[in-house]
C-alpha atoms as a PDB file:
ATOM      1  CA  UNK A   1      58.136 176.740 143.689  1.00  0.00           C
ATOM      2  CA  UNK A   2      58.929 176.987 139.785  1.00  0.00           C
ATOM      3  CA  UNK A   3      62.956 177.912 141.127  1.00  0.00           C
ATOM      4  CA  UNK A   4      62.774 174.409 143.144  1.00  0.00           C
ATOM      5  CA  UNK A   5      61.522 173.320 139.946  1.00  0.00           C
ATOM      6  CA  UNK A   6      63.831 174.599 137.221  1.00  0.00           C
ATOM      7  CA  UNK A   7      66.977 174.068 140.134  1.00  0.00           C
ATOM      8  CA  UNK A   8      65.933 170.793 140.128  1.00  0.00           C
ATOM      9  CA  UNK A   9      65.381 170.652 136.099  1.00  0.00           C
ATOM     10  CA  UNK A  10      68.925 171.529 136.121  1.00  0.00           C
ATOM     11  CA  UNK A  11      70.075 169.327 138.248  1.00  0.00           C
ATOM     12  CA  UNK A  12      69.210 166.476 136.621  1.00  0.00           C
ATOM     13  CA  UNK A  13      70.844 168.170 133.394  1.00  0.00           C
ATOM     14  CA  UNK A  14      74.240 168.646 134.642  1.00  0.00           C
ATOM     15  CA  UNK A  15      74.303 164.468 135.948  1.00  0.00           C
ATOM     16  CA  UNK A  16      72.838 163.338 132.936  1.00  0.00           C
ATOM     17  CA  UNK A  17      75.986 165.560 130.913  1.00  0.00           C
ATOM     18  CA  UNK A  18      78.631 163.892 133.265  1.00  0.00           C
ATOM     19  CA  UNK A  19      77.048 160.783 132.578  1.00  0.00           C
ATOM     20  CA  UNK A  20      77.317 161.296 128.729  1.00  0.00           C
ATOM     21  CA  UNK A  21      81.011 162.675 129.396  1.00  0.00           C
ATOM     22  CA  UNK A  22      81.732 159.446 131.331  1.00  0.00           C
ATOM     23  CA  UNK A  23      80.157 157.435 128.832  1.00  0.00           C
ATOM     24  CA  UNK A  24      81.873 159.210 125.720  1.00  0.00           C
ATOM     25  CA  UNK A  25      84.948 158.487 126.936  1.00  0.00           C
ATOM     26  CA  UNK A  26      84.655 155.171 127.990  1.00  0.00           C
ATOM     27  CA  UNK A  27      82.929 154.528 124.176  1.00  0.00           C
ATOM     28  CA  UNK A  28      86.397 155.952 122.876  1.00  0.00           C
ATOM     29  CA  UNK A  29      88.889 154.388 125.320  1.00  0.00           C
ATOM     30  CA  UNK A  30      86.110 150.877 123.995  1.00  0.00           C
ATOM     31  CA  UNK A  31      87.053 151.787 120.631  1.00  0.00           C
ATOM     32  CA  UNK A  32      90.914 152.288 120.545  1.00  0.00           C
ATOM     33  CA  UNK A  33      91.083 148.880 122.224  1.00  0.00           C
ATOM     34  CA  UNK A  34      89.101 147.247 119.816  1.00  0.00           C
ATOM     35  CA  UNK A  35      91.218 148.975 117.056  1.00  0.00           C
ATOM     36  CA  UNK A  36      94.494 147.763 119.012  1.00  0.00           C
ATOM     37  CA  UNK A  37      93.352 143.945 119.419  1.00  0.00           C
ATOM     38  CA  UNK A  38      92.395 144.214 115.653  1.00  0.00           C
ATOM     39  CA  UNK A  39      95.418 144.964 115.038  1.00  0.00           C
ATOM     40  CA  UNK A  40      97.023 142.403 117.312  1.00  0.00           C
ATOM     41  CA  UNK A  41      94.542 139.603 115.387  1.00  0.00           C
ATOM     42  CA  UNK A  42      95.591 140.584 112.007  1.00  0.00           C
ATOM     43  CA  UNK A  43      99.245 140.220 112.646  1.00  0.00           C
ATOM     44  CA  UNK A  44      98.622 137.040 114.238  1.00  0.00           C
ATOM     45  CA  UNK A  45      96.654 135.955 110.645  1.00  0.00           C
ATOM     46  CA  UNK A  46      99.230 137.593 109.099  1.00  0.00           C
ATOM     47  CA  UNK A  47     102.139 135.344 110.587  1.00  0.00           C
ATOM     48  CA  UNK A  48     103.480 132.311 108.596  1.00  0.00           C
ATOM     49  CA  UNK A  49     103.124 130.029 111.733  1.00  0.00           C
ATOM     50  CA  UNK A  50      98.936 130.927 111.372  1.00  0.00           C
ATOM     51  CA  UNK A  51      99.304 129.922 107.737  1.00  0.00           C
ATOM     52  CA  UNK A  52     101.103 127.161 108.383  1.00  0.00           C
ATOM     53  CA  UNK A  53      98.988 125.256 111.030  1.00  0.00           C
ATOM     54  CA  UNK A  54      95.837 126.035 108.890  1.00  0.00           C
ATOM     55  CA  UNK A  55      95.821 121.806 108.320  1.00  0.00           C
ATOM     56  CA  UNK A  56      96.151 121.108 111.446  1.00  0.00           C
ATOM     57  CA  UNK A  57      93.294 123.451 112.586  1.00  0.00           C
ATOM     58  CA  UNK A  58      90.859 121.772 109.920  1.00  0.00           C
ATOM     59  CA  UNK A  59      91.683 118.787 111.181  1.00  0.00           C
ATOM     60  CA  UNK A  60      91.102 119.123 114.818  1.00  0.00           C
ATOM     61  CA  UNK A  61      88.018 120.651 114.494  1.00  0.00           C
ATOM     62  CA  UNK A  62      86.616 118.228 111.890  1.00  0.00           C
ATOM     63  CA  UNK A  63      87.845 115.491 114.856  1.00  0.00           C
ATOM     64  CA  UNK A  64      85.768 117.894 117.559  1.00  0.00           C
ATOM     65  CA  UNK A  65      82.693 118.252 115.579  1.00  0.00           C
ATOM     66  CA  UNK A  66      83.083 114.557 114.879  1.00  0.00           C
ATOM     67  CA  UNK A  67      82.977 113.375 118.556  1.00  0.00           C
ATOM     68  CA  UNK A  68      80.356 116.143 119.239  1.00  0.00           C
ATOM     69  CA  UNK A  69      78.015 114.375 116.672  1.00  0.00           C
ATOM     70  CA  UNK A  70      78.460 110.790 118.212  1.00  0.00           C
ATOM     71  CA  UNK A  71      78.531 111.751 121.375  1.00  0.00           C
ATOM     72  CA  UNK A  72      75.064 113.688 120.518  1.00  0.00           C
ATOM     73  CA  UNK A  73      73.698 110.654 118.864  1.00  0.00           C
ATOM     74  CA  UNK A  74      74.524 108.600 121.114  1.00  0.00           C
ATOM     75  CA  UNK A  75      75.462 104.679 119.225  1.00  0.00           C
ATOM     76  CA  UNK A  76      75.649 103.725 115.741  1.00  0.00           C
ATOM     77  CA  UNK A  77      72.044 103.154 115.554  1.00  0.00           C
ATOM     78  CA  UNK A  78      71.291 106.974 116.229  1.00  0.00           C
ATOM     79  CA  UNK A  79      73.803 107.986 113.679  1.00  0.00           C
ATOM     80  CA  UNK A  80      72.051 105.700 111.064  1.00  0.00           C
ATOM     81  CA  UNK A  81      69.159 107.215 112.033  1.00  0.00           C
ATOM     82  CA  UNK A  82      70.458 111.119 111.408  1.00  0.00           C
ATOM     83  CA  UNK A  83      72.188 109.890 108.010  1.00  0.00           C
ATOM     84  CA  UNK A  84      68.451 108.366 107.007  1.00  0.00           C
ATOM     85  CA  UNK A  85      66.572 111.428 108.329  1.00  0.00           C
ATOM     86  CA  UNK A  86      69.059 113.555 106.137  1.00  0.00           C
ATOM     87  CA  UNK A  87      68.739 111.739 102.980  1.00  0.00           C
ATOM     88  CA  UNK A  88      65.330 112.029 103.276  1.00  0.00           C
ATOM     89  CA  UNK A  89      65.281 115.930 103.801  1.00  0.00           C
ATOM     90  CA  UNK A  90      67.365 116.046 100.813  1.00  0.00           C
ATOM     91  CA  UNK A  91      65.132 114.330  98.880  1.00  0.00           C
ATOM     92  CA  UNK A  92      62.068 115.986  99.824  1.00  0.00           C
ATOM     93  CA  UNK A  93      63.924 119.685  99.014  1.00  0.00           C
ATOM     94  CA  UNK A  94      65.042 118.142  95.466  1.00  0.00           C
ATOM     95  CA  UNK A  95      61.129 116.959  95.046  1.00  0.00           C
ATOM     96  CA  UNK A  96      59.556 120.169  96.606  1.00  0.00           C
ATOM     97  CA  UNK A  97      62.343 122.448  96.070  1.00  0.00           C
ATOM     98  CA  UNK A  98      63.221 124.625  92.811  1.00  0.00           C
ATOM     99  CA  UNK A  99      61.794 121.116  91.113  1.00  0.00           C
ATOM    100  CA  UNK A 100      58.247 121.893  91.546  1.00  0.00           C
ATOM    101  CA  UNK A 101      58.084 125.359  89.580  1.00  0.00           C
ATOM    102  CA  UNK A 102      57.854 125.481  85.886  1.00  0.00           C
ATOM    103  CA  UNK A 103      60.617 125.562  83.265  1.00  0.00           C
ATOM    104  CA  UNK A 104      58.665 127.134  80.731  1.00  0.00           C
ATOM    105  CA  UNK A 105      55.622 129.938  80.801  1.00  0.00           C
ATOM    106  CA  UNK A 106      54.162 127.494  78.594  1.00  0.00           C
ATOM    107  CA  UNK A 107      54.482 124.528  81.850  1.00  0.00           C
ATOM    108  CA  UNK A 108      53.178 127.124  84.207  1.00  0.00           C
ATOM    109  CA  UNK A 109      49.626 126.892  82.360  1.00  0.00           C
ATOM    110  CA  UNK A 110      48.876 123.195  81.785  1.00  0.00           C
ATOM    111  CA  UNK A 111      49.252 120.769  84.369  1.00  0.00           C
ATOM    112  CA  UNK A 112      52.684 120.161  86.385  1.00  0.00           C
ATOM    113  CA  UNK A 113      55.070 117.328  84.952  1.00  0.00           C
ATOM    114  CA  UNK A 114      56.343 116.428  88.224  1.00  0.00           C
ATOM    115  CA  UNK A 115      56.108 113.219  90.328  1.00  0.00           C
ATOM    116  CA  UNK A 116      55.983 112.434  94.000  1.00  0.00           C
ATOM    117  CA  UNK A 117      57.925 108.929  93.756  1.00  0.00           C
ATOM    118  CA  UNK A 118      58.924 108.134  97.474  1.00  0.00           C
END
């Protein structure tokens, strides 16, 4: 019974060292690919034609994010709405933001000079 056992035991052992073998090398064969597509990226960043087109890339994305945001919104109406909602959010981080604490240990004492216009 305790042979079945420890025959079993080691068994299990010798998979469980293939499968960290197996694993091993597929983690190194993982990380010389990754080293070899980094290196294929930076030439690509490194190429005048990348630097080049940099413009053109800010410009077609500002375009996509653009269309994303009216299509998202929906009509003019909606995008008034997100501009409003925005100021708003601004305002209320310039009122309750880094605005509300004291300049002064002498401020942080007395009572708080700030005011809640709307």
């Amino acid at each position: 019974m305790a042979e079945d056992l420890e025959k079993y035991y080691q068994d299990l052992y010798e998979r469980e060292k293939e499968k960290n073998e197996q694993l091993a090398y597929r983690l190194s064969a993982s990380q010389r690919e990754v080293e070899d597509l980094t290196r294929k990226l930076d030439k690509i960043k490194g190429s005048i034609f990348w630097k080049l087109a940099k413009p053109a890339r800010v410009v077609i994305n500002y375009c996509i994010a653009t269309k994303n945001r009216i299509l998202c919104h929906g009509n003019p109406k909606g995008i008034a709405h997100k501009l409003l909602s925005k100021y708003r959010e601004k305002k209320a981080i310039r009122i309750h933001g880094t605005g509300s604490f004291p300049s002064s240990p002498k401020d942080a004492c007395g009572f708080s000079r700030r005011t809640y216009a709307i």
